[in-house]
Protein backbone atom coordinates (compact mmCIF):
# COMPACT_ATOMS: atom_id res chain seq x y z
CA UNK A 1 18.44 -33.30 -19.90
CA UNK A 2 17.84 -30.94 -22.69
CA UNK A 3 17.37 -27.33 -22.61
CA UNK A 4 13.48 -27.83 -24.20
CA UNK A 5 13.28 -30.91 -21.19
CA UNK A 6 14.30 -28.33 -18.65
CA UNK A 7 12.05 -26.14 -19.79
CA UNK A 8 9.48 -28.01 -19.55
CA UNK A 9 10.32 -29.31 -16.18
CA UNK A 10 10.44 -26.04 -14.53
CA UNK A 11 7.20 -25.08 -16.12
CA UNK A 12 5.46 -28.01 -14.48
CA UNK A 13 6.66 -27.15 -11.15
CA UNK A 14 5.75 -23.48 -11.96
CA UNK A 15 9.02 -22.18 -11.01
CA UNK A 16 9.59 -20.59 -14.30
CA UNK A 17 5.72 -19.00 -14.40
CA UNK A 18 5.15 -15.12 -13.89
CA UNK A 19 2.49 -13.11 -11.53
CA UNK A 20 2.51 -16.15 -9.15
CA UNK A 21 2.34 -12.92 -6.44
CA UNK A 22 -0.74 -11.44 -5.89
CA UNK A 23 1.17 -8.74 -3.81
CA UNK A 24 2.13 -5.26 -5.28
CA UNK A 25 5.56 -4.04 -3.89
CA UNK A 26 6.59 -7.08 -1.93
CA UNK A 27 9.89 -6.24 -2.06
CA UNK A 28 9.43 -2.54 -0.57
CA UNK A 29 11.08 -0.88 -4.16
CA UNK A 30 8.82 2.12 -4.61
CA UNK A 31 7.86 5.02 -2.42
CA UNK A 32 6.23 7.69 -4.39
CA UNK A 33 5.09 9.56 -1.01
CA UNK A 34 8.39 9.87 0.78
CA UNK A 35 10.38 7.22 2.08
CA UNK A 36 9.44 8.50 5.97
CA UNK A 37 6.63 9.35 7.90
CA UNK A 38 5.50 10.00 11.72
CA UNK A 39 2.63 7.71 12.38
CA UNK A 40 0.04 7.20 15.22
CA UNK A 41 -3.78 6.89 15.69
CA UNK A 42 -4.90 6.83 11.76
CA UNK A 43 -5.23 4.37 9.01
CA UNK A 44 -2.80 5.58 5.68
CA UNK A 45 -1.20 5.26 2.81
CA UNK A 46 2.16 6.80 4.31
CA UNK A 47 5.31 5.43 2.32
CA UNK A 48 5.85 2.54 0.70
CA UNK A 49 3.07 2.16 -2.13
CA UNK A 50 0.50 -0.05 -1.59
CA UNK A 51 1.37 -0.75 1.83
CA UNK A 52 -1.38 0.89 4.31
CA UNK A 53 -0.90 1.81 7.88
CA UNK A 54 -3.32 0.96 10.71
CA UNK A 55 -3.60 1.26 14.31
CA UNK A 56 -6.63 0.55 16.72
CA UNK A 57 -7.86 0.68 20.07
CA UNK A 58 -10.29 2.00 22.13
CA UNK A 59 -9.00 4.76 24.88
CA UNK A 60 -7.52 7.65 25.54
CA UNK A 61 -3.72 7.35 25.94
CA UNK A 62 -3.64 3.83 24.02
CA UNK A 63 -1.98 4.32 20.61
CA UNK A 64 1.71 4.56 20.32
CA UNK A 65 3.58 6.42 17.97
CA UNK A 66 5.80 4.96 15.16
CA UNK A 67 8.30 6.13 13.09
CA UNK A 68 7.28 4.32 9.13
CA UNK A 69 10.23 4.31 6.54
CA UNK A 70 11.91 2.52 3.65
CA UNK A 71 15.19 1.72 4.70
CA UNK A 72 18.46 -0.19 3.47
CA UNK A 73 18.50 -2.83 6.06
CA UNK A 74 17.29 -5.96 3.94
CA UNK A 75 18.03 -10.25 3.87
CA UNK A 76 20.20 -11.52 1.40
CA UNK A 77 18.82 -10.62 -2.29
CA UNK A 78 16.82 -7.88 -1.29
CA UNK A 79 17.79 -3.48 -1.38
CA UNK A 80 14.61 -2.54 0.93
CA UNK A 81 12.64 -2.73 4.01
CA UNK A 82 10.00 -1.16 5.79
CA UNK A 83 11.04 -0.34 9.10
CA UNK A 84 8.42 0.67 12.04
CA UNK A 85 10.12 2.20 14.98
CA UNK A 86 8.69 2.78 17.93
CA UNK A 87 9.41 6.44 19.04
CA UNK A 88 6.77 6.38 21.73
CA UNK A 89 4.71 3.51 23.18
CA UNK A 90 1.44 3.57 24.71
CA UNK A 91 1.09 4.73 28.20
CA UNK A 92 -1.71 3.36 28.91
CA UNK A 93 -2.66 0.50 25.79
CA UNK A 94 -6.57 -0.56 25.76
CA UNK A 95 -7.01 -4.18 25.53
CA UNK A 96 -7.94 -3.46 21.92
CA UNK A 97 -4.80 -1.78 21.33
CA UNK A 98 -3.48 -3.53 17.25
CA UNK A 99 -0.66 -2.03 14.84
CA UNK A 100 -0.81 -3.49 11.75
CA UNK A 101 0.30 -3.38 8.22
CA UNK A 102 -1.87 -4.33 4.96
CA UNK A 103 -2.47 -4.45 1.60
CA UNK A 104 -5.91 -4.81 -0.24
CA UNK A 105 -6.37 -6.24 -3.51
CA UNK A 106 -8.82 -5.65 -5.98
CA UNK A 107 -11.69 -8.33 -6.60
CA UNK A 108 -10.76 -8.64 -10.56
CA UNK A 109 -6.89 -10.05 -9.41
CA UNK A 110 -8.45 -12.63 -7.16
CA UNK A 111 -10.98 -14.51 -9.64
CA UNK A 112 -8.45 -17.55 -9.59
CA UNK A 113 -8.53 -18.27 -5.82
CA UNK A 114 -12.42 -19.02 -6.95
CA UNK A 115 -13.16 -17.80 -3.25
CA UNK A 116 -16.44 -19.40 -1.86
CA UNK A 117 -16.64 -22.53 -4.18
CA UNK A 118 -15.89 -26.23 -3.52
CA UNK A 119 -12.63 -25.97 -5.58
CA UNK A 120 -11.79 -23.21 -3.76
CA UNK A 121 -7.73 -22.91 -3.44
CA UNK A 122 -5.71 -22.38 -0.36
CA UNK A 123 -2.85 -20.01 -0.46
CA UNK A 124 0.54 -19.29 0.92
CA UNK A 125 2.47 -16.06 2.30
CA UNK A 126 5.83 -15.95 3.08
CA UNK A 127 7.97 -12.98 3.66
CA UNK A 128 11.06 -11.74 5.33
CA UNK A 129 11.12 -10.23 9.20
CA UNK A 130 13.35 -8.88 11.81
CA UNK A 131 12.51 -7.91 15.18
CA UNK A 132 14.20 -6.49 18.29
CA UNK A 133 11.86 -9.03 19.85
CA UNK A 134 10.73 -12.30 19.56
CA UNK A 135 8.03 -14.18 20.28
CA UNK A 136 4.11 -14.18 17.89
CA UNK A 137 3.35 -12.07 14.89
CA UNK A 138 -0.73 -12.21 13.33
CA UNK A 139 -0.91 -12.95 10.26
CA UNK A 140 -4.33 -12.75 8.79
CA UNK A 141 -6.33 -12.85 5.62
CA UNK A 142 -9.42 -10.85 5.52
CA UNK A 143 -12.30 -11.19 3.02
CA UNK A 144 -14.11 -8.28 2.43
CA UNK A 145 -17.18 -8.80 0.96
CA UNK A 146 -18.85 -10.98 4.00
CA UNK A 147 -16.34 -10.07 6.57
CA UNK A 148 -14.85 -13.29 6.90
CA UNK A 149 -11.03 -13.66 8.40
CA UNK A 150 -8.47 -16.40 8.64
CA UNK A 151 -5.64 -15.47 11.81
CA UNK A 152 -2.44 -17.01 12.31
CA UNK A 153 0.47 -16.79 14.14
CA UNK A 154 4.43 -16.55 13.18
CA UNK A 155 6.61 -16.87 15.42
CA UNK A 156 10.11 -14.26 15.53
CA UNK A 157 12.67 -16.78 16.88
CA UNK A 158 15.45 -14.29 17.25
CA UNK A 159 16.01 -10.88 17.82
CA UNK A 160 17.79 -8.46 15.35
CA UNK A 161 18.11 -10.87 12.77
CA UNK A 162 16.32 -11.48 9.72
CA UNK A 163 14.44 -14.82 9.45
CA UNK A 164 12.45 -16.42 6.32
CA UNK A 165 8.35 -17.07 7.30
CA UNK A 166 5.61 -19.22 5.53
CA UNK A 167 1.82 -19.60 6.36
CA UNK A 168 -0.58 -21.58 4.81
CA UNK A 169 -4.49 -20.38 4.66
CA UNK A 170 -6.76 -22.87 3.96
CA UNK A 171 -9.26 -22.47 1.52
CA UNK A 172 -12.78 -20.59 1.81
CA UNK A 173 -15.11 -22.87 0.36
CA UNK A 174 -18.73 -21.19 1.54
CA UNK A 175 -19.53 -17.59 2.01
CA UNK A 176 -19.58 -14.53 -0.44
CA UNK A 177 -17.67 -14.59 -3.80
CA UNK A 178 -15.59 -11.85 -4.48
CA UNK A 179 -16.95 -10.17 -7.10
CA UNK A 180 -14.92 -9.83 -10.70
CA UNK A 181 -14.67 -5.74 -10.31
CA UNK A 182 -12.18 -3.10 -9.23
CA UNK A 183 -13.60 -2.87 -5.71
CA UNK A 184 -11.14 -4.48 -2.79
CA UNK A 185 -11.78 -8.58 -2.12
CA UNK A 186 -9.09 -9.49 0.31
CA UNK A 187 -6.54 -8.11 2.65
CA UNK A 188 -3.15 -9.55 3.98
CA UNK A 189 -2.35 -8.40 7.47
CA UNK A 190 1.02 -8.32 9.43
CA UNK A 191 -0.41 -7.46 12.99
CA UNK A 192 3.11 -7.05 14.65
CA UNK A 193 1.18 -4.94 17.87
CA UNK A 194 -1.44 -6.08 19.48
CA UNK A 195 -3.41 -7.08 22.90
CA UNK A 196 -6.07 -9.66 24.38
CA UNK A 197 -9.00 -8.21 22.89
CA UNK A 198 -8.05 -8.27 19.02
CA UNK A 199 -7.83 -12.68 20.29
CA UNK A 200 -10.78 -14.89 18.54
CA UNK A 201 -11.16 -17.96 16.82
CA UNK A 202 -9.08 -21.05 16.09
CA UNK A 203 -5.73 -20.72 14.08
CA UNK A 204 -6.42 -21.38 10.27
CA UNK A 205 -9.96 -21.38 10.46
CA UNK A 206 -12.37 -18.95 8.98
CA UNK A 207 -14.63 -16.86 10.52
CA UNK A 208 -17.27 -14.10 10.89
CA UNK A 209 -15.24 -10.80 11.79
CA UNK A 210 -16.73 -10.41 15.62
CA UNK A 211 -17.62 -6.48 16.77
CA UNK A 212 -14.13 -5.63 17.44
CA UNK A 213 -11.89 -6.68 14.50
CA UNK A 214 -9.67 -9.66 15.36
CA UNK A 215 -6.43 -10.32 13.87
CA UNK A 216 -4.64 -13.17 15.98
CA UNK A 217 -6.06 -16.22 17.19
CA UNK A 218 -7.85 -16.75 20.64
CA UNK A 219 -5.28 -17.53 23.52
CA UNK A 220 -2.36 -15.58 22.36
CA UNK A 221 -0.50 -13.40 24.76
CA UNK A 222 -0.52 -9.54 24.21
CA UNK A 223 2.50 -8.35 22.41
CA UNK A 224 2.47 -4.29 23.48
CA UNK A 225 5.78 -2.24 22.37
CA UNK A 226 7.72 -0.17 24.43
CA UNK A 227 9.70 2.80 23.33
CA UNK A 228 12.73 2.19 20.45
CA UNK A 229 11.27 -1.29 19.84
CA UNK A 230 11.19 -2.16 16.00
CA UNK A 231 9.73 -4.21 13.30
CA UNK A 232 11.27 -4.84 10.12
CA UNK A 233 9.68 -6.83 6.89
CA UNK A 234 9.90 -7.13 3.49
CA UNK A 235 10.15 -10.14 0.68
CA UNK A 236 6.43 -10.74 0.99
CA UNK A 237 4.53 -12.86 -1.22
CA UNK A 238 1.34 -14.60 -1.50
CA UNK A 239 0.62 -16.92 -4.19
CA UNK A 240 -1.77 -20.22 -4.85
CA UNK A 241 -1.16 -23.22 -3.31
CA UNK A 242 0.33 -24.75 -0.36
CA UNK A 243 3.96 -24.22 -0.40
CA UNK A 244 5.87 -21.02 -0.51
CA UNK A 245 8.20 -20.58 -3.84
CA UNK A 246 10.88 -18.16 -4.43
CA UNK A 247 10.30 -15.03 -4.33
CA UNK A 248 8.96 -13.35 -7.62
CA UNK A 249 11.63 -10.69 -8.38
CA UNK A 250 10.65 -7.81 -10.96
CA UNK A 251 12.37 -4.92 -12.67
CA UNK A 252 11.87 -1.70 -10.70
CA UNK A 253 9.64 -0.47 -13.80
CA UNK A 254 6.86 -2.97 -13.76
CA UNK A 255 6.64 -2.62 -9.85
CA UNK A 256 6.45 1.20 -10.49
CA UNK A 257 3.64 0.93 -13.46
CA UNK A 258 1.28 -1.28 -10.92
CA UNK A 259 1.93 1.22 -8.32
CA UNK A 260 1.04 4.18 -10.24
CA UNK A 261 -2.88 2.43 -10.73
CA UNK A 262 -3.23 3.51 -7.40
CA UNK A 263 -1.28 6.41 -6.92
CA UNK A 264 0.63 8.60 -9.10
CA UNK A 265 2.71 11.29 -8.04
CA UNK A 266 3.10 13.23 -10.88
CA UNK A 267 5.59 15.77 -10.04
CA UNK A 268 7.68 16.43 -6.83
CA UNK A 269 10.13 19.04 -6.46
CA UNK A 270 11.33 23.21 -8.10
CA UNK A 271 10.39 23.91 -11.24
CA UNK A 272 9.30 20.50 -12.59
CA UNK A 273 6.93 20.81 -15.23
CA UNK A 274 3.09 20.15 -14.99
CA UNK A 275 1.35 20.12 -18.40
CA UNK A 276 1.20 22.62 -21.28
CA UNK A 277 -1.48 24.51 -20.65
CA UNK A 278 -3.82 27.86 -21.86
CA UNK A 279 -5.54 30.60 -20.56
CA UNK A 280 -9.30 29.85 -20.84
CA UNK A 281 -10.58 33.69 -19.42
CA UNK A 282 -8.42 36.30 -18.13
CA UNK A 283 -8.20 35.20 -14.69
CA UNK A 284 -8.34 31.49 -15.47
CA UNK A 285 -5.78 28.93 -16.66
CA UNK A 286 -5.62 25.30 -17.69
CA UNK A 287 -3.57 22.14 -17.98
CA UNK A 288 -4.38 18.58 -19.30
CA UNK A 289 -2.37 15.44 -17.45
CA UNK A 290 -2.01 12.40 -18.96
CA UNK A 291 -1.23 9.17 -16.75
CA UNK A 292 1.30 6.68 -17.43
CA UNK A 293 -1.16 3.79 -16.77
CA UNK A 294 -5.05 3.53 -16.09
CA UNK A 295 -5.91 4.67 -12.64
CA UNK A 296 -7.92 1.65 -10.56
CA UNK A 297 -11.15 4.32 -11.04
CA UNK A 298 -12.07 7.65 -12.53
CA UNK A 299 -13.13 8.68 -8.51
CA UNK A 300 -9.51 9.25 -7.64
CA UNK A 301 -8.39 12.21 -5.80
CA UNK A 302 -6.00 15.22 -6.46
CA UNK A 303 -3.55 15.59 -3.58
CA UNK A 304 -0.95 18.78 -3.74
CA UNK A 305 0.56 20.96 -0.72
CA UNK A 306 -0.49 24.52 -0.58
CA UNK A 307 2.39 27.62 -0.34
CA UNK A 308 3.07 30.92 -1.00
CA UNK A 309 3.78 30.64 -5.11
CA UNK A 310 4.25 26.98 -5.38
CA UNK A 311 2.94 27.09 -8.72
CA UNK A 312 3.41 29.22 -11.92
CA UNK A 313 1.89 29.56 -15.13
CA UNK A 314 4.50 30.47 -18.24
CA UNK A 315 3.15 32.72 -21.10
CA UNK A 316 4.09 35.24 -23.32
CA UNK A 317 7.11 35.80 -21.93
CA UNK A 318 5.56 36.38 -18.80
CA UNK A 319 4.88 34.63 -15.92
CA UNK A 320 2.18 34.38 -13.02
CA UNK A 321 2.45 32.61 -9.71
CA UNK A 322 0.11 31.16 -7.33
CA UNK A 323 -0.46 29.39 -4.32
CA UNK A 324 -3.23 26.30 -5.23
CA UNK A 325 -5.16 24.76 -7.21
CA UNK A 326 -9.13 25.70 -7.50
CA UNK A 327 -10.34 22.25 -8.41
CA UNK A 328 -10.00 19.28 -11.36
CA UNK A 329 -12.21 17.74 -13.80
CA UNK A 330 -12.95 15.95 -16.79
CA UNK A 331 -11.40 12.93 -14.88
CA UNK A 332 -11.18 9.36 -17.05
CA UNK A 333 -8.76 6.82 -15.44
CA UNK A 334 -6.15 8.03 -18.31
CA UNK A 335 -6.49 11.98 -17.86
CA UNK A 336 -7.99 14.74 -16.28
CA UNK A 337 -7.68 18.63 -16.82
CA UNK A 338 -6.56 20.52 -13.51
CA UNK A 339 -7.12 24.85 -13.51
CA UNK A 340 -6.73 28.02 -11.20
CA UNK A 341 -9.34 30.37 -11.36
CA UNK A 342 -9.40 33.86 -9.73
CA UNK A 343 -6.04 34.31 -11.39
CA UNK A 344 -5.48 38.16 -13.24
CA UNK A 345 -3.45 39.35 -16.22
CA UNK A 346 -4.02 36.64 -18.95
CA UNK A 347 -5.46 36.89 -22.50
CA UNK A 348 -7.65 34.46 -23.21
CA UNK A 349 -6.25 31.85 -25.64
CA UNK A 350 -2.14 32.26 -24.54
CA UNK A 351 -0.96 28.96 -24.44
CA UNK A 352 1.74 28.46 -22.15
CA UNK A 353 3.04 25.96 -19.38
CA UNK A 354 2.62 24.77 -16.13
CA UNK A 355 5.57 24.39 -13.25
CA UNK A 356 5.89 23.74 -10.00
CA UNK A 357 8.11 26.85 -8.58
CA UNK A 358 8.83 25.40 -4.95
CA UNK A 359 11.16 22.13 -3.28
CA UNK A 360 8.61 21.42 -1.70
CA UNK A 361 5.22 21.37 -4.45
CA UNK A 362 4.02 17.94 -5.84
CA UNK A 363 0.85 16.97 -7.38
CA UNK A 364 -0.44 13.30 -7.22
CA UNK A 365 -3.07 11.25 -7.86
CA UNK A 366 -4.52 8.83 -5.52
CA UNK A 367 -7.27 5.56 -6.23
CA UNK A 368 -5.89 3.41 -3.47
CA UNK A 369 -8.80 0.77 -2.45
């Protein structure tokens, strides 16, 4: 066969085509927050980007506690994992007890999967998990915009060892399109906790999202941790179609740059620098970021730990320190100015520069869905 032939070939069978996966950091690369965090009764973004943390139930004493971290242990042709460990289980878990972990995706990356129409298209997840026990996983697909959902079950045939998982989801030919915006259309769930009352519906069907969410199908058999129990996953992909392909491996710098539309951490760490910057009034001083990429929306948030001089404006050779930030504006998804007021010392009109002056200051940016 010739190389044009082969070419061709593997473009029919869409081996050779790009952004076949609609997930963001499938492989667990990136971590702009940290690459650990304690986790309980909440619903974050903890560690991995745009991989979101949530647990449920309905009692006092029901939510366990979970150690959340990128780690090392990986299949073949992977780096990273995220690892949940479970430092302390439930004493007493409600019957609506569910740990999960998702991603959302925004309505404008889903217009192919023409949601809600006859030609509607089914799609396919697989992905890469290890358990210390085996037995059912949920997998589900929730639709946003009419609260529609689509549970399945995977089954962990061994413990402590990594094994390779596809599910099909058929398609959703009636209900609500997903609108072509930067709002969130769909979520992919790994429910890896979880008892009776989270149980509804038929496998591979979907449905109307019942007063409690559900996230496995009706019949299944609680799966409730106990203390030092742990999940691992990672290698996750969900495409078009109804059989799984290889996984969609990309440099570490496109990953990042899709991250960074929903959160960018723009500096971590001592005496990083922030922005140029100039004193506006004597007591006030300001500094313009730019962002790699476009942020999802202009409504993001400014996130940044507060301390005893974590911060420190440079000017005329001199220098003043401070603890905070009083507040941002002029926010487009490509910039905003950030400033601390109630400052003292500075002439109006010194230009200078902006530093953290602390290990442990950051400043970051966050328009997760």
């Amino acid at each position: 066969m010739s190389k044009a032939a082969e070419l061709a070939a593997l473009i029919g069978s869409q081996t050779a085509q790009g952004n076949r996966n609609l997930i963001i950091n499938g492989a667990m690369q990136v971590a702009q927050r940290g690459t650990s965090a304690s986790v309980s009764n909440s619903v974050a973004y903890l560690t991995l980007d745009r991989w979101q943390y949530s647990y449920g139930h309905n009692s006092s004493n029901a939510y366990s506690t979970w150690t959340m971290s990128q780690d090392s242990d990986a299949p073949a042709g992977f780096s990273n994992s995220t690892k949940f460990i479970c430092t302390t289980a439930a004493s007493a878990p409600s019957t609506l007890t569910a740990t999960l972990f998702q991603q959302k995706f925004e309505g404008q990356n889903l217009q192919q999967i023409q949601f809600a129409k006859t030609d509607a298209k089914t799609l396919t997840a697989s992905f890469y998990i290890k358990s210390n026990k085996t037995g059912n996983i949920g997998v589900q697909l929730f639709a946003e915009d009419d609260s529609t959902l689509n549970s399945q079950l995977v089954l962990i045939n061994s413990a402590n060892t990594w094994e390779f998982k596809t599910v099909t989801f058929s398609s959703k030919t009636s209900g609500t399109e997903i609108p072509n915006d930067n709002t969130s259309g769909l979520r992919i769930r790994f429910v890896f906790e979880y008892n009776t009352g989270r149980a509804f519906g038929t496998a591979d069907t979907w449905a109307a999202k019942q007063t409690n969410s559900q996230l496995v199908p009706a019949g299944t058999s609680a799966r409730v941790s106990t203390a030092n129990d742990t999940f691992f996953i990672t290698g996750v992909q969900l495409e078009i179609g109804d059989v799984a392909t290889a996984f969609e491996h990309e440099d570490f710098g496109t990953t990042l740059a899709k991250c960074q539309r929903y959160l960018y951490r723009h500096c971590e760490g001592n005496n990083v620098t922030i922005s140029n910057a100039n004193a506006y009034a004597s007591n006030m001083v300001f500094g313009t970021i730019h962002f790699p990429t476009s942020m999802r929306t202009n409504s993001y948030s400014l996130s940044y730990p507060v301390g005893t001089n974590y911060y420190r404006f440079y000017r005329a050779s001199a220098n003043t320190d401070f603890n905070d930030w009083t507040a941002f504006n002029d926010r487009t998804e490509n910039a905003c100015t950030i400033y601390k007021s109630s400052l003292s010392g500075f002439t109006a009109g010194h230009a200078g520069w902006l530093v953290t002056s602390n290990a442990s200051a950051y400043i970051e940016f966050d328009a997760e869905l």
